[in-house]
PDB file of N, CA and C in Angstrom:
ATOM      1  N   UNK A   1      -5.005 -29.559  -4.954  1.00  0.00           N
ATOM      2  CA  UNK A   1      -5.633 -29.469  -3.659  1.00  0.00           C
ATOM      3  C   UNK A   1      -6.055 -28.029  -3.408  1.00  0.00           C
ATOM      4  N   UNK A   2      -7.358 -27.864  -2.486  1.00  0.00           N
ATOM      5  CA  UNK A   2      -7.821 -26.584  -2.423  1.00  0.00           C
ATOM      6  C   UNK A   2      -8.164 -26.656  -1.068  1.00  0.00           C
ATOM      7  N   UNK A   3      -8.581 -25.270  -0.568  1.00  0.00           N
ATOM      8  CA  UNK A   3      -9.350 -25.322   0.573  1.00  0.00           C
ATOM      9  C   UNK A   3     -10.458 -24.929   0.582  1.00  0.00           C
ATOM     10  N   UNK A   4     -11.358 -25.217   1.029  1.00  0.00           N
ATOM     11  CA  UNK A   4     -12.941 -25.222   0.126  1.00  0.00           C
ATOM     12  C   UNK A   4     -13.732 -25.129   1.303  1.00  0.00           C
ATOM     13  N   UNK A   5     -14.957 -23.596   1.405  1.00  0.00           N
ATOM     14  CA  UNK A   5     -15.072 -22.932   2.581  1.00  0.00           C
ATOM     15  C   UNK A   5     -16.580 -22.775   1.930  1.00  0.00           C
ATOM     16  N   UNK A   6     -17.767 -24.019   2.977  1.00  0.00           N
ATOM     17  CA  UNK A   6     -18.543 -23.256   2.791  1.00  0.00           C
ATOM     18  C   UNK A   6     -19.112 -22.738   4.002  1.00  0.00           C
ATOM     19  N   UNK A   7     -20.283 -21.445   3.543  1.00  0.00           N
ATOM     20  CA  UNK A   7     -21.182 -21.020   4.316  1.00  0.00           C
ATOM     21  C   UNK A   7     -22.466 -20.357   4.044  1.00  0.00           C
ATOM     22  N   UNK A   8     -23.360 -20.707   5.186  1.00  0.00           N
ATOM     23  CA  UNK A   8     -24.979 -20.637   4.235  1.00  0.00           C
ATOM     24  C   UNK A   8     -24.966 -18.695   4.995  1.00  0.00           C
ATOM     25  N   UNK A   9     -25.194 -17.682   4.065  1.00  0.00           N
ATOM     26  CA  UNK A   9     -25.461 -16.281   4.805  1.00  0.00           C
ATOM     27  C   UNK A   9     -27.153 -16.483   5.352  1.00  0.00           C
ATOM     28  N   UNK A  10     -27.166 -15.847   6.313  1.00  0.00           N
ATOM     29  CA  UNK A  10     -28.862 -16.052   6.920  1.00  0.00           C
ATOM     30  C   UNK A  10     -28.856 -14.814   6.834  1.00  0.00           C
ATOM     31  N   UNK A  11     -30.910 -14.219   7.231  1.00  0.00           N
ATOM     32  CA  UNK A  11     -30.732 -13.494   8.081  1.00  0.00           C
ATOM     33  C   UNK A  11     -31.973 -13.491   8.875  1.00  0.00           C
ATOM     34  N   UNK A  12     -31.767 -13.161   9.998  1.00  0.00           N
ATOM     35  CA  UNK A  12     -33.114 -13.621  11.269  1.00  0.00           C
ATOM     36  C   UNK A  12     -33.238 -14.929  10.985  1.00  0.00           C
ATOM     37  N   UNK A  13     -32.231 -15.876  10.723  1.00  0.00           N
ATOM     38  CA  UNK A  13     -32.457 -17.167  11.023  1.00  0.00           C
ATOM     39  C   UNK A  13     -32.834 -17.819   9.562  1.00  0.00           C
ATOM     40  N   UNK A  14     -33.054 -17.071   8.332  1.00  0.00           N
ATOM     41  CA  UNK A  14     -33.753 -17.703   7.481  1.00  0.00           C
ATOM     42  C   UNK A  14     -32.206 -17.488   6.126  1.00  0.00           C
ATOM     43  N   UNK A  15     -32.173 -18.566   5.527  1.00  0.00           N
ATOM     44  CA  UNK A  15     -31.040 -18.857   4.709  1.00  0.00           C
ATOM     45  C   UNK A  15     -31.112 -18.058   3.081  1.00  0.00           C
ATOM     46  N   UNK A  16     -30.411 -16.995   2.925  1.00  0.00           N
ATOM     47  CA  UNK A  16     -30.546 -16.093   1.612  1.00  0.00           C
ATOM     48  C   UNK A  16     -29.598 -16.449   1.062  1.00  0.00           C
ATOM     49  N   UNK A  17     -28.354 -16.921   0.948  1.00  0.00           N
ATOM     50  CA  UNK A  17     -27.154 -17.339   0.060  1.00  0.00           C
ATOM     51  C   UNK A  17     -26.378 -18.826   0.955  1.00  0.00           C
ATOM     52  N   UNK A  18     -25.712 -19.696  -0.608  1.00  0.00           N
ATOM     53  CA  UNK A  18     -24.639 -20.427  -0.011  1.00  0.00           C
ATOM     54  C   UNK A  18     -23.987 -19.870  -0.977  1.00  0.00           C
ATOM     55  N   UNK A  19     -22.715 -20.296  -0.233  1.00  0.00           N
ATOM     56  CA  UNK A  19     -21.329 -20.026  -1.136  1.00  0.00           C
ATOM     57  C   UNK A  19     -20.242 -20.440  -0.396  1.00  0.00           C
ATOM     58  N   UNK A  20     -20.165 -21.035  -1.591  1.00  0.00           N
ATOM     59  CA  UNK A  20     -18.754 -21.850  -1.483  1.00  0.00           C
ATOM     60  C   UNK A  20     -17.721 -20.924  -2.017  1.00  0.00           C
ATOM     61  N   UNK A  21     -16.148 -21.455  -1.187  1.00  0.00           N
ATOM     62  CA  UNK A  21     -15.077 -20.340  -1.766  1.00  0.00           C
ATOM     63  C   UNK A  21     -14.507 -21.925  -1.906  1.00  0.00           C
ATOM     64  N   UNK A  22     -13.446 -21.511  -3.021  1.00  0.00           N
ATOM     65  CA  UNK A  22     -12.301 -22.856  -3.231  1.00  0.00           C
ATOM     66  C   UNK A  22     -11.073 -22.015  -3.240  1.00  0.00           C
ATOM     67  N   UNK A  23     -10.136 -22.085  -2.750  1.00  0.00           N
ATOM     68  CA  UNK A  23      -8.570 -21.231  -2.768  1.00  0.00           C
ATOM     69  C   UNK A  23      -7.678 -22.509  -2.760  1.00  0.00           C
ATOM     70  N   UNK A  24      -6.880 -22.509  -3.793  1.00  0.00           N
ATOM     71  CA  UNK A  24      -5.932 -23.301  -3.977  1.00  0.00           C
ATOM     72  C   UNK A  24      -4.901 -22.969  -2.937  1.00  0.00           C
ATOM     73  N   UNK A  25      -4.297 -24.545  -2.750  1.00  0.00           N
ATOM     74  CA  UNK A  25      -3.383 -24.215  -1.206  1.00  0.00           C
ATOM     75  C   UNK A  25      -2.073 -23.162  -1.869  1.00  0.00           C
ATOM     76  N   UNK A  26      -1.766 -23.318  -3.183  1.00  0.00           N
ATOM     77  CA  UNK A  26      -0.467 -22.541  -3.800  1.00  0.00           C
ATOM     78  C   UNK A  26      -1.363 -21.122  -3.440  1.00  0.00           C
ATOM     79  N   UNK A  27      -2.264 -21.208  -3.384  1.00  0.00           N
ATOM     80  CA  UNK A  27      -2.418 -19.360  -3.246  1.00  0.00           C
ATOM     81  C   UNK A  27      -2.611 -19.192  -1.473  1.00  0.00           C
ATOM     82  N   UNK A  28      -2.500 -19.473  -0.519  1.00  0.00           N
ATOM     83  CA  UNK A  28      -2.451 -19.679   0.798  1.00  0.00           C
ATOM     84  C   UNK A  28      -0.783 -19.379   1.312  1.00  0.00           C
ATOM     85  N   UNK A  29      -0.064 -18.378   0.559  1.00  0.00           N
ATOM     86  CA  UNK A  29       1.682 -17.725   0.801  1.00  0.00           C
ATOM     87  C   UNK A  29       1.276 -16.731   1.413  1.00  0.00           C
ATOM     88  N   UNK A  30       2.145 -16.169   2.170  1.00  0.00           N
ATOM     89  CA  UNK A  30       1.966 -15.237   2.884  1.00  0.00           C
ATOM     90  C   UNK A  30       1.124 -14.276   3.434  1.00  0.00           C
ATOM     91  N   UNK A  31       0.663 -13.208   3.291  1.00  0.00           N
ATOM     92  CA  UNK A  31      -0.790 -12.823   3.977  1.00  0.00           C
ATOM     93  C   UNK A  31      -1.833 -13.318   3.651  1.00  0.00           C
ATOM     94  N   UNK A  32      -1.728 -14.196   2.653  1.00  0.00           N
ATOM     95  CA  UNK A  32      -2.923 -15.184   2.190  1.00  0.00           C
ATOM     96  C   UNK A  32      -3.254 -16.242   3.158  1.00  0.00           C
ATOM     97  N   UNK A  33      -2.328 -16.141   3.995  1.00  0.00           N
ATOM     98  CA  UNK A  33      -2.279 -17.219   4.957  1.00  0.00           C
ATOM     99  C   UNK A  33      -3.870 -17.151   6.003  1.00  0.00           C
ATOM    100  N   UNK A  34      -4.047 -15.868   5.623  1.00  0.00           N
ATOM    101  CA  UNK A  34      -5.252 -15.260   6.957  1.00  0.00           C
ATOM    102  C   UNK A  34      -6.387 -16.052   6.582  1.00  0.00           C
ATOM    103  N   UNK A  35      -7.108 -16.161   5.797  1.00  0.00           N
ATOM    104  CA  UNK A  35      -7.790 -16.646   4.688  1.00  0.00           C
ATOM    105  C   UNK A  35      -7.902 -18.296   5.517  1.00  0.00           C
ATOM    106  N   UNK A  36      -6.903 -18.851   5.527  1.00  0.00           N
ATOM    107  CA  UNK A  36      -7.473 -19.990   7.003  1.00  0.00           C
ATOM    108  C   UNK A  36      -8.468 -19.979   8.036  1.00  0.00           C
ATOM    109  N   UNK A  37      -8.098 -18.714   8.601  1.00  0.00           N
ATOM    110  CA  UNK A  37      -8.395 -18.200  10.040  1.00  0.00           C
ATOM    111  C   UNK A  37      -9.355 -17.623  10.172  1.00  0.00           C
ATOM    112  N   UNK A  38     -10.273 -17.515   8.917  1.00  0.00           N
ATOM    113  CA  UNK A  38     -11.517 -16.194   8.917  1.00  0.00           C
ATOM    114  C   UNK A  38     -12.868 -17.137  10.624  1.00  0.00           C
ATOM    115  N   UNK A  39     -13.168 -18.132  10.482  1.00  0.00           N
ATOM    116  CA  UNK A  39     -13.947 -18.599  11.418  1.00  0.00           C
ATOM    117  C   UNK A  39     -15.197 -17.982  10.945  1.00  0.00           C
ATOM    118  N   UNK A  40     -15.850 -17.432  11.663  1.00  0.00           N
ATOM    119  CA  UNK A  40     -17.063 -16.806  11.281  1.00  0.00           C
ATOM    120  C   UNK A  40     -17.230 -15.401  10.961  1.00  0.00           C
ATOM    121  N   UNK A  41     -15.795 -14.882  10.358  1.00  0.00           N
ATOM    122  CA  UNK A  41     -15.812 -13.631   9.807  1.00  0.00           C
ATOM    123  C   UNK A  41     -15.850 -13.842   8.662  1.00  0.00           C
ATOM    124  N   UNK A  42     -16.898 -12.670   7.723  1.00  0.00           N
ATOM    125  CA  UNK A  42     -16.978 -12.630   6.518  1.00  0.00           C
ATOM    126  C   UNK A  42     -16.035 -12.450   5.724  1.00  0.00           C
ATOM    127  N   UNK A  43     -15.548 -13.464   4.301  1.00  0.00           N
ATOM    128  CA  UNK A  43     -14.973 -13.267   3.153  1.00  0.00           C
ATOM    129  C   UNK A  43     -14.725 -11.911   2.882  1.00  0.00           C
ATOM    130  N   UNK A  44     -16.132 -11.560   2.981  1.00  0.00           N
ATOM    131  CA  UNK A  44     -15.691 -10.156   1.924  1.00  0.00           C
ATOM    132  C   UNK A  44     -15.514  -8.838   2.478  1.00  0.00           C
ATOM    133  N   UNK A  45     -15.626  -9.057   4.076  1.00  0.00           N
ATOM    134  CA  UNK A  45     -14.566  -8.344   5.212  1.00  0.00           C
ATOM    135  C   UNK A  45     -13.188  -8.030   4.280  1.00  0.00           C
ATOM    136  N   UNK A  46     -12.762  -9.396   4.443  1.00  0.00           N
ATOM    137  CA  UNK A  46     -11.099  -9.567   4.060  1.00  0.00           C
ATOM    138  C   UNK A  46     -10.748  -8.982   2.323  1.00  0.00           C
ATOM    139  N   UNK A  47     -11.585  -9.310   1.649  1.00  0.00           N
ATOM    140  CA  UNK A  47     -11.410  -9.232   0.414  1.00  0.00           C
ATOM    141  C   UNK A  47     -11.648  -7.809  -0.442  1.00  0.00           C
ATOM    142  N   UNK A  48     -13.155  -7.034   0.416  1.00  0.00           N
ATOM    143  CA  UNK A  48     -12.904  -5.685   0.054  1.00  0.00           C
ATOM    144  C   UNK A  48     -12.281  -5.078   0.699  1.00  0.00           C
ATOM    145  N   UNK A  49     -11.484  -5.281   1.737  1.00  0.00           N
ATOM    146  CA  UNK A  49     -11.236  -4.229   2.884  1.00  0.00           C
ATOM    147  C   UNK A  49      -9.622  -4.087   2.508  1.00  0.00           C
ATOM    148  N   UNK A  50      -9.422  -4.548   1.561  1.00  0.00           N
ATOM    149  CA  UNK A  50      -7.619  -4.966   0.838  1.00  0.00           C
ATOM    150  C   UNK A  50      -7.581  -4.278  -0.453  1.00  0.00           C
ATOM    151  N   UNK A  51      -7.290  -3.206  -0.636  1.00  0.00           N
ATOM    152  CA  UNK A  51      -7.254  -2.556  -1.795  1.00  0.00           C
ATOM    153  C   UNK A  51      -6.026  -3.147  -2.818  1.00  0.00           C
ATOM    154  N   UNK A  52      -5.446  -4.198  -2.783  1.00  0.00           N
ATOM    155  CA  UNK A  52      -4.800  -5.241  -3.406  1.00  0.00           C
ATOM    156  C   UNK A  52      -5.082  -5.920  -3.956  1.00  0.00           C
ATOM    157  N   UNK A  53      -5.956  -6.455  -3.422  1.00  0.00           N
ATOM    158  CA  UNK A  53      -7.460  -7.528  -4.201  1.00  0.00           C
ATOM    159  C   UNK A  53      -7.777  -6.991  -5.278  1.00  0.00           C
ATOM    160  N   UNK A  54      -7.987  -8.168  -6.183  1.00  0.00           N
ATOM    161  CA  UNK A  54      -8.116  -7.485  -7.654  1.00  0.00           C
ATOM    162  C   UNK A  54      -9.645  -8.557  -8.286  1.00  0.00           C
ATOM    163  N   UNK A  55     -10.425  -8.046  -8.744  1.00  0.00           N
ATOM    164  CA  UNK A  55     -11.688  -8.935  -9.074  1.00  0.00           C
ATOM    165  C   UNK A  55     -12.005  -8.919 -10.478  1.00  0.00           C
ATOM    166  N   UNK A  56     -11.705 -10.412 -10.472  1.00  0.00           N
ATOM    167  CA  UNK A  56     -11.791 -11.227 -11.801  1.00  0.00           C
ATOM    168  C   UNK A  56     -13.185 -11.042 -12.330  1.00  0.00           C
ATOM    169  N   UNK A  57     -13.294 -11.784 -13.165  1.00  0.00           N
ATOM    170  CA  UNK A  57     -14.369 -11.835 -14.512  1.00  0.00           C
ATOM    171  C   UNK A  57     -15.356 -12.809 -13.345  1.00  0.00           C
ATOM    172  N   UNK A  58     -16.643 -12.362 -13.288  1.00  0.00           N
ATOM    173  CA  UNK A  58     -18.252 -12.929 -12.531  1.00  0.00           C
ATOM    174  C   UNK A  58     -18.912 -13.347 -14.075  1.00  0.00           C
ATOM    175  N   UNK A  59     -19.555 -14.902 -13.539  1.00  0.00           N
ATOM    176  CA  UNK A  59     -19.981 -15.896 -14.581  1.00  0.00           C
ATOM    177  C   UNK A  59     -21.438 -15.883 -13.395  1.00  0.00           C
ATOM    178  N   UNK A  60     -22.569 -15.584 -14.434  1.00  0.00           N
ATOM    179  CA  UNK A  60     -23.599 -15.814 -13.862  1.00  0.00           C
ATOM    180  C   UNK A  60     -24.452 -17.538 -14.501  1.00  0.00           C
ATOM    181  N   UNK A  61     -24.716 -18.087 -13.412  1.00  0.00           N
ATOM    182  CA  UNK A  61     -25.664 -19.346 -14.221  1.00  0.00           C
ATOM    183  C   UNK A  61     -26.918 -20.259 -13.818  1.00  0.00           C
ATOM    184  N   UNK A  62     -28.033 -20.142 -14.412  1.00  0.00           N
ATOM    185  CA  UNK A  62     -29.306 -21.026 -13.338  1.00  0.00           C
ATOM    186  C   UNK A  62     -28.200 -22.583 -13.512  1.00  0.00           C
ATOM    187  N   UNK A  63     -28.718 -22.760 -12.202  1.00  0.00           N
ATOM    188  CA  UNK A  63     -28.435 -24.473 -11.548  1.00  0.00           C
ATOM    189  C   UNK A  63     -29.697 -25.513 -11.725  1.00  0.00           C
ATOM    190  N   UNK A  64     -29.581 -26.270 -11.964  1.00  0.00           N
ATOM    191  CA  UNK A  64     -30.443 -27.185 -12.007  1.00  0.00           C
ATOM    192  C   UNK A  64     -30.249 -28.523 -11.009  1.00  0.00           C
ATOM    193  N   UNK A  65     -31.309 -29.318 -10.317  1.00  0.00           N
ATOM    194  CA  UNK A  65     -31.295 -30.547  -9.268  1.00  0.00           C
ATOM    195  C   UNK A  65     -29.841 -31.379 -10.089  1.00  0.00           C
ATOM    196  N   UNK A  66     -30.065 -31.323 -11.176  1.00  0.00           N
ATOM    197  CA  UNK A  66     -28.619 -32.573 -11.903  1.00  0.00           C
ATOM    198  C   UNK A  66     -27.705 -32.285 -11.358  1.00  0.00           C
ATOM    199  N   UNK A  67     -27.583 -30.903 -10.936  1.00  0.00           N
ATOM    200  CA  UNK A  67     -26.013 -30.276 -10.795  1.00  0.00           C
ATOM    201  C   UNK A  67     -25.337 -30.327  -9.236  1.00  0.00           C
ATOM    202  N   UNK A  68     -24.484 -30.306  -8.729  1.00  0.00           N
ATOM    203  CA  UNK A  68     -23.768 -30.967  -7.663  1.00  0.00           C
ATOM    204  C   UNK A  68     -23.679 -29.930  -6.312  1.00  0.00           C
ATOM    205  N   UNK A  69     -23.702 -28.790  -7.173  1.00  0.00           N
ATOM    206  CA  UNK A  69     -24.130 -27.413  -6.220  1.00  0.00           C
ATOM    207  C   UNK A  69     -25.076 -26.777  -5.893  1.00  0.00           C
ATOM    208  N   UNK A  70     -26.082 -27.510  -6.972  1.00  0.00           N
ATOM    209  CA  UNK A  70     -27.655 -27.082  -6.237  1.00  0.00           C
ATOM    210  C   UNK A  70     -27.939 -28.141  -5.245  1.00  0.00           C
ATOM    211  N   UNK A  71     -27.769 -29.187  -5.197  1.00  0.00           N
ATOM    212  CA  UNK A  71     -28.273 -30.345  -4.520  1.00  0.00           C
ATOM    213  C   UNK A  71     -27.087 -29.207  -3.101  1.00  0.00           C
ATOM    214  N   UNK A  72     -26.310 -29.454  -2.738  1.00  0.00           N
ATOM    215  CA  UNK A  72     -25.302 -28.760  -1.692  1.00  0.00           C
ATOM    216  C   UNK A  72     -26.335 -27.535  -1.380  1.00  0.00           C
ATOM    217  N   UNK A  73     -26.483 -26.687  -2.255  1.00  0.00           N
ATOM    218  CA  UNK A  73     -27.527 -24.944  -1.625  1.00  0.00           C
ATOM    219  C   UNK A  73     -28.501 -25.650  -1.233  1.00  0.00           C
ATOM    220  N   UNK A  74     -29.127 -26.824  -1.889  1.00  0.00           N
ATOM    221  CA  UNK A  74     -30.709 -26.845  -0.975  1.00  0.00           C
ATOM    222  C   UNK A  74     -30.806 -27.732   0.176  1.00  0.00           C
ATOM    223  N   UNK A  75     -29.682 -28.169   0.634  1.00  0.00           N
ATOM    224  CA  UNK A  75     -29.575 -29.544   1.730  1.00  0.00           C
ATOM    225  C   UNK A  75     -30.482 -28.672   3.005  1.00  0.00           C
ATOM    226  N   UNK A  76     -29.759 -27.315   3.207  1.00  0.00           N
ATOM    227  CA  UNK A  76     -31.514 -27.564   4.587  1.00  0.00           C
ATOM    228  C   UNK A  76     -32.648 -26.452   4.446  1.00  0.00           C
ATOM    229  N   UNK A  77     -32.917 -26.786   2.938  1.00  0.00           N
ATOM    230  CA  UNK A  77     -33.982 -26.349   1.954  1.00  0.00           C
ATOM    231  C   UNK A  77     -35.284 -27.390   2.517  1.00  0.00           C
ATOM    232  N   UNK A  78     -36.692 -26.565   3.086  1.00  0.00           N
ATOM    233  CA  UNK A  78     -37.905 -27.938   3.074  1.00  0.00           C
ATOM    234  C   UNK A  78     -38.317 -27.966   1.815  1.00  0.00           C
ATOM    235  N   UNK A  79     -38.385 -27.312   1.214  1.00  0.00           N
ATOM    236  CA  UNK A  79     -38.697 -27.683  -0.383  1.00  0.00           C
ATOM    237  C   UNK A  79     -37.937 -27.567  -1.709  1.00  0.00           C
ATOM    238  N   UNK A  80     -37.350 -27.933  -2.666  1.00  0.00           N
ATOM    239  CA  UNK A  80     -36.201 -27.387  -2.882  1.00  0.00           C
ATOM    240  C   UNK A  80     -37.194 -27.232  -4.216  1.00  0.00           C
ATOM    241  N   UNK A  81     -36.556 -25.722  -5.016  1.00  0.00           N
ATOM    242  CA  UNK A  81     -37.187 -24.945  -5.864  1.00  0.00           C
ATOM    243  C   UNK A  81     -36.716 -25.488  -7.096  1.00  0.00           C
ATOM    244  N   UNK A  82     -37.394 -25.182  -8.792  1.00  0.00           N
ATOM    245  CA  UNK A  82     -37.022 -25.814  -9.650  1.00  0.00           C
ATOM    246  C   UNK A  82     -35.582 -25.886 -10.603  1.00  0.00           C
ATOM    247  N   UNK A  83     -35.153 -24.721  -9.681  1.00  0.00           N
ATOM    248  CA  UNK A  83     -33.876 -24.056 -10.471  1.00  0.00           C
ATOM    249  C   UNK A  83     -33.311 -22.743  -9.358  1.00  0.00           C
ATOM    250  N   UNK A  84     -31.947 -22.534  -9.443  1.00  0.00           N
ATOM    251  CA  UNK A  84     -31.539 -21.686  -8.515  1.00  0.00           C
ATOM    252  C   UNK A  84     -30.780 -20.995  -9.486  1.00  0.00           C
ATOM    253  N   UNK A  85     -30.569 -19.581  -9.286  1.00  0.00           N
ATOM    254  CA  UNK A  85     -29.381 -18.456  -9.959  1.00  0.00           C
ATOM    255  C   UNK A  85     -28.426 -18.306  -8.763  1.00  0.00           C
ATOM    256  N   UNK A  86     -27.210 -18.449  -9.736  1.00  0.00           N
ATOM    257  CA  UNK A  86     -25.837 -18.382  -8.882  1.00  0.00           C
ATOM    258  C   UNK A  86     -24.987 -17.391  -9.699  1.00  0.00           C
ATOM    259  N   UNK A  87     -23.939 -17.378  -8.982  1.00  0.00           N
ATOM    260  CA  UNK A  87     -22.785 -16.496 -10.077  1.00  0.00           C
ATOM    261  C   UNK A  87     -21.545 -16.925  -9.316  1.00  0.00           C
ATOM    262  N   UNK A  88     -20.182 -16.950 -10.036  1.00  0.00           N
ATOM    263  CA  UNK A  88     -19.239 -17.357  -9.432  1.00  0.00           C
ATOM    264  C   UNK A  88     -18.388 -15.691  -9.803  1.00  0.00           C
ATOM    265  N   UNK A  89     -17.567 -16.045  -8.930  1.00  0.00           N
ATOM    266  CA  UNK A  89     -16.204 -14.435  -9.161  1.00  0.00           C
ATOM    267  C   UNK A  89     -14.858 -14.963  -8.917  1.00  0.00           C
ATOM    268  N   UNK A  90     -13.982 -14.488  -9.883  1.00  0.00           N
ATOM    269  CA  UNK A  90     -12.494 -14.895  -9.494  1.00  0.00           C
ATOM    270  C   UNK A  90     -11.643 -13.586  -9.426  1.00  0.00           C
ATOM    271  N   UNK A  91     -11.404 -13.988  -8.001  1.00  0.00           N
ATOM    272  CA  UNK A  91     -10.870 -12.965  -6.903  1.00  0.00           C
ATOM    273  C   UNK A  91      -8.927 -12.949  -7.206  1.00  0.00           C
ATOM    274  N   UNK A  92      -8.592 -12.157  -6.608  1.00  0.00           N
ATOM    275  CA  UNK A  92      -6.694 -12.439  -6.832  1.00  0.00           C
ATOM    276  C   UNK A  92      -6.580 -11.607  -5.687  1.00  0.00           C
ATOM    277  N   UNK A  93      -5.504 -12.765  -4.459  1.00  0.00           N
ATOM    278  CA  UNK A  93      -4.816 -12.183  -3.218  1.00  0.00           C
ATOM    279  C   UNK A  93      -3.875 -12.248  -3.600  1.00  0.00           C
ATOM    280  N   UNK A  94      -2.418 -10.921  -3.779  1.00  0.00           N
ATOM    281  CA  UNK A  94      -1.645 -11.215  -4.308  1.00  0.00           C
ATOM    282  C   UNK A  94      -1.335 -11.754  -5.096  1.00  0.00           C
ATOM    283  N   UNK A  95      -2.027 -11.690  -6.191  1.00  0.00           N
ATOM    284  CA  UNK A  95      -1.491 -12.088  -7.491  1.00  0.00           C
ATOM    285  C   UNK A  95      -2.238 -13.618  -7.813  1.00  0.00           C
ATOM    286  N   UNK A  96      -2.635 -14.171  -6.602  1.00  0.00           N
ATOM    287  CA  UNK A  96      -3.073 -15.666  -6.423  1.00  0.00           C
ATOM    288  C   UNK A  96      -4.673 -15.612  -6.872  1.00  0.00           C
ATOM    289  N   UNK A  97      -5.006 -16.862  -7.222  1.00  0.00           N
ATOM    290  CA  UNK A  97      -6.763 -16.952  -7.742  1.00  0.00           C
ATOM    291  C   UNK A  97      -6.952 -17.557  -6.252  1.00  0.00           C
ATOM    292  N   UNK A  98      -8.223 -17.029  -6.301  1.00  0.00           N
ATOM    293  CA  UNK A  98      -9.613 -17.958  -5.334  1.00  0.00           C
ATOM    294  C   UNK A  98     -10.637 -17.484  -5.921  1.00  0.00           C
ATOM    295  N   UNK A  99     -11.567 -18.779  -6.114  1.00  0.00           N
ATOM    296  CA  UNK A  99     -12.761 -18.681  -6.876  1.00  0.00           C
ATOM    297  C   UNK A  99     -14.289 -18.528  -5.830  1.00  0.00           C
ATOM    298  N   UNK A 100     -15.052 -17.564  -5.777  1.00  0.00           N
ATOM    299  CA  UNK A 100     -15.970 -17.382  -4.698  1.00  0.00           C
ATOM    300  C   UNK A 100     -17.351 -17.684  -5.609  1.00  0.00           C
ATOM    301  N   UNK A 101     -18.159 -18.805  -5.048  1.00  0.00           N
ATOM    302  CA  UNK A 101     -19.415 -19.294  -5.540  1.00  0.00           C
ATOM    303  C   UNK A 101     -20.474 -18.705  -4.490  1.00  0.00           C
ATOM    304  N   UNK A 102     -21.694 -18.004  -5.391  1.00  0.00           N
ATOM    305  CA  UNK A 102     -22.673 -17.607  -4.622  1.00  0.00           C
ATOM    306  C   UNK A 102     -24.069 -18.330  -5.050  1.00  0.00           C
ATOM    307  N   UNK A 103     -24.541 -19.124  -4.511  1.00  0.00           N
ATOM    308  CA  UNK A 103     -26.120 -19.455  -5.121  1.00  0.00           C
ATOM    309  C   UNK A 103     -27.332 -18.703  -4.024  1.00  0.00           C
ATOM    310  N   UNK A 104     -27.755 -17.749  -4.606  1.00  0.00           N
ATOM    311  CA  UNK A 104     -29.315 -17.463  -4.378  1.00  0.00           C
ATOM    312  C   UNK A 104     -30.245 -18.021  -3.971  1.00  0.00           C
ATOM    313  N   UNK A 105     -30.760 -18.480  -2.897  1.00  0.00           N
ATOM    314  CA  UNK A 105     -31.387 -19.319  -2.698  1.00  0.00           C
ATOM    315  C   UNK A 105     -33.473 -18.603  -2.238  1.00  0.00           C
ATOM    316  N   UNK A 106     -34.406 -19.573  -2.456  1.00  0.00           N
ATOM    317  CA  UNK A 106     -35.687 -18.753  -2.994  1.00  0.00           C
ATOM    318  C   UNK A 106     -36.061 -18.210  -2.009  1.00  0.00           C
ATOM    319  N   UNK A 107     -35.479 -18.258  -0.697  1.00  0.00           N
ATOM    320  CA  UNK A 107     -35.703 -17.002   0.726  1.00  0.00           C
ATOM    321  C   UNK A 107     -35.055 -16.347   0.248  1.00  0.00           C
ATOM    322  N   UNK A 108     -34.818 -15.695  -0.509  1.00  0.00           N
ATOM    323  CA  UNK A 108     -33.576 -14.327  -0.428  1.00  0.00           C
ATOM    324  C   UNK A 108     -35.055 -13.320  -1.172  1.00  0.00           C
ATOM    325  N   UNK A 109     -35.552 -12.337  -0.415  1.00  0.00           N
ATOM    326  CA  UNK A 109     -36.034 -11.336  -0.901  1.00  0.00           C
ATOM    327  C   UNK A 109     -35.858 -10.831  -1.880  1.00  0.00           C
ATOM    328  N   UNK A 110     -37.433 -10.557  -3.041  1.00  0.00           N
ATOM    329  CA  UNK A 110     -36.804  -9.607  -4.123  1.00  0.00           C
ATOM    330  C   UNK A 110     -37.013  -8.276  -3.716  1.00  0.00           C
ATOM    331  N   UNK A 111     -36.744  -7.639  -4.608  1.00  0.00           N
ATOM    332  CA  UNK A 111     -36.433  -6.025  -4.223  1.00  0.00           C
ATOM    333  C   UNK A 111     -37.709  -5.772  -3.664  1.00  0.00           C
ATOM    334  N   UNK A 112     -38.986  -5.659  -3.779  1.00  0.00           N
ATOM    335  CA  UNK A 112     -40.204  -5.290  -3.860  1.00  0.00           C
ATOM    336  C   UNK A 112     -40.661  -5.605  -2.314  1.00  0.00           C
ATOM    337  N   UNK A 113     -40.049  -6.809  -1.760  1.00  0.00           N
ATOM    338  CA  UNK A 113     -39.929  -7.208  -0.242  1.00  0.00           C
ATOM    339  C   UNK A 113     -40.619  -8.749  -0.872  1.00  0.00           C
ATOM    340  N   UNK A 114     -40.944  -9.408  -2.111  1.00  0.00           N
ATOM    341  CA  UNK A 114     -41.737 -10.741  -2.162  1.00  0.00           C
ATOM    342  C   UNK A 114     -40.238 -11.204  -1.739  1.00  0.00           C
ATOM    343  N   UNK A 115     -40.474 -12.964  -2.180  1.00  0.00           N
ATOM    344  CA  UNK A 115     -39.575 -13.859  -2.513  1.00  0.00           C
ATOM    345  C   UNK A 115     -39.725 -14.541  -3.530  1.00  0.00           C
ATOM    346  N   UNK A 116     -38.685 -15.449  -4.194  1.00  0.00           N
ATOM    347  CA  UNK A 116     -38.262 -15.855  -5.281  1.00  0.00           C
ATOM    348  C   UNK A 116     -38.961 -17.218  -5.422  1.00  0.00           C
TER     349      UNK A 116
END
């Protein structure tokens, strides 16, 4: 069993990342406990702001419509694009895993100011 946290990042209203976090309830002991309670405070508030936190090995990978997490990033997509880049990271609170999923989604600005 996990606890499994998503949220789409905007900005001015327009959707640049989902990401899903999964934290196993065994890693939810003691100050891990906070990690419930975030509401609409950012993850990575909590996660860089803890010089305890220790950051695992980041797996980058294009998604494709087959896959179970692109269909989830593009649900309030009006067009959904042919392929999405994601990357996952495995995080340690106290010693504990939580796995943080990011997919890119084709509003997210490239550097240059286009989009994807």
């Amino acid at each position: 069993m996990a606890l499994v946290r998503d949220v789409e990042l905007q900005c001015d209203g327009t959707p640049w990342v989902f990401a899903r976090t999964l934290i196993p309830i065994t890693s939810l002991k003691g100050a891990a406990q906070r990690l419930t309670q975030l509401g609409e405070k950012p993850l990575g508030a909590v996660l860089f702001s803890d010089p305890k936190v220790i950051r695992g090995a980041t797996q980058v990978a294009r998604l494709l419509p087959r896959q179970p997490m692109f269909e989830t990033a593009c649900n309030h997509l009006q067009k959904k694009p042919n392929h999405l880049w994601g990357r996952r990271t495995l995080f340690f609170v106290q010693k504990r895993p939580l796995l943080v999923n990011e997919i890119f989604l084709p509003t997210l600005p490239l550097k240059g100011g286009g989009s994807r």
